[in-house]
Protein backbone atom coordinates (compact mmCIF):
# COMPACT_ATOMS: atom_id res chain seq x y z
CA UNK A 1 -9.39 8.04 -4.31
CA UNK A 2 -7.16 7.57 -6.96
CA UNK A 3 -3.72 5.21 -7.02
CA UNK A 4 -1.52 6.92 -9.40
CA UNK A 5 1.25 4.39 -9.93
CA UNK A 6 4.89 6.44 -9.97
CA UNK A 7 7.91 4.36 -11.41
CA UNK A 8 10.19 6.57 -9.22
CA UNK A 9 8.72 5.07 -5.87
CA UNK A 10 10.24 3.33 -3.54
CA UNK A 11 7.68 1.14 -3.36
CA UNK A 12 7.09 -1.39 -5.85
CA UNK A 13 4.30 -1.04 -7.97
CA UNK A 14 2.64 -4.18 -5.97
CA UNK A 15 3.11 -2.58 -2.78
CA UNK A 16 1.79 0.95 -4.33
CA UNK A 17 -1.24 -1.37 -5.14
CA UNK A 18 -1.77 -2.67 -1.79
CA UNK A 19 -1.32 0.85 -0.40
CA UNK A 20 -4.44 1.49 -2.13
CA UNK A 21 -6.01 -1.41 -1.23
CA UNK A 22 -5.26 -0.08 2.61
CA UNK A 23 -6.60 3.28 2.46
CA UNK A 24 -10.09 1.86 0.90
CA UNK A 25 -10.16 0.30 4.35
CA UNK A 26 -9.43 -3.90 3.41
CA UNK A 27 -8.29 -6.40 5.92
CA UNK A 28 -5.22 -8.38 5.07
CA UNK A 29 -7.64 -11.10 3.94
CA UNK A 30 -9.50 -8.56 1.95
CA UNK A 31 -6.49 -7.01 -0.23
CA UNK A 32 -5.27 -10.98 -0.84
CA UNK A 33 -8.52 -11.18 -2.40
CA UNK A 34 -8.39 -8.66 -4.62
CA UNK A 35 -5.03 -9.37 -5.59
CA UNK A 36 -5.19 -13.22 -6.08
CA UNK A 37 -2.44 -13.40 -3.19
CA UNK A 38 -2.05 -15.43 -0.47
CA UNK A 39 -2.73 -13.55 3.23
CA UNK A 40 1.27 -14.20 4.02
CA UNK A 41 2.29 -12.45 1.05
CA UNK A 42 0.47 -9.57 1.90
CA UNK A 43 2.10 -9.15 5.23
CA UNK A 44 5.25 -9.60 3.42
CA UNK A 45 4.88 -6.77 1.12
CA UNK A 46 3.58 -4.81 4.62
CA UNK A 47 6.61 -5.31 6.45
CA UNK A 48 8.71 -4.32 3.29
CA UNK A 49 6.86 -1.21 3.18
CA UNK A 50 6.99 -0.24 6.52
CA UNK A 51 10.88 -1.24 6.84
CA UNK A 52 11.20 1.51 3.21
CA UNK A 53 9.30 4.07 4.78
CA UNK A 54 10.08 4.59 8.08
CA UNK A 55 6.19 4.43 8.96
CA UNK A 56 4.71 2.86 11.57
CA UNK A 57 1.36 1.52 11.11
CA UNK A 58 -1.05 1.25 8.24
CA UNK A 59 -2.55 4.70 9.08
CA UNK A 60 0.79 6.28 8.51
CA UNK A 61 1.61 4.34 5.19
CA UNK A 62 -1.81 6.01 3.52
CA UNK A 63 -0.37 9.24 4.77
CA UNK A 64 2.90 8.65 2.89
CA UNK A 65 1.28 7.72 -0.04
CA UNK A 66 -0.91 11.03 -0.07
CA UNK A 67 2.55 13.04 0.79
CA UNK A 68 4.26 11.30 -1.93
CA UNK A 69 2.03 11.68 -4.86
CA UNK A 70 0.60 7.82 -4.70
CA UNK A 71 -2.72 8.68 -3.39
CA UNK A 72 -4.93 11.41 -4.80
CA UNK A 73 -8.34 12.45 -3.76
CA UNK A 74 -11.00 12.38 -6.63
């Protein structure tokens, strides 16, 4: 999977980077790793998402990002 990061998105390019992060499959815990953030800002940037998108759950957000261009299989 690739993140391509678009500039027109809706989603900042932090949150475009956690969508990735979500699809791989990490926990909360997992993508503050990565990121060098703390677990709270995580959920932060989760909630933000969600509230942008209209989605749901984290299953729906890697759909949007594959319907929007964010996501791309290899």
């Amino acid at each position: 999977m690739i993140l391509t990061i678009d500039q027109e998105s809706s989603l900042t390019v932090r949150e475009q980077q956690i969508l990735y992060h979500i699809a791989r499959g990490l926990s909360n815990r997992g993508i503050a790793a990565r990121l060098a953030l703390s677990e709270q800002t995580v959920k932060v940037h989760l909630a933000n998402m969600i509230a942008k998108t209209g989605c749901d759950n984290r299953a729906a957000l890697v759909a949007y990002g594959f319907e929007t261009g964010v996501l791309r299989a290899q």
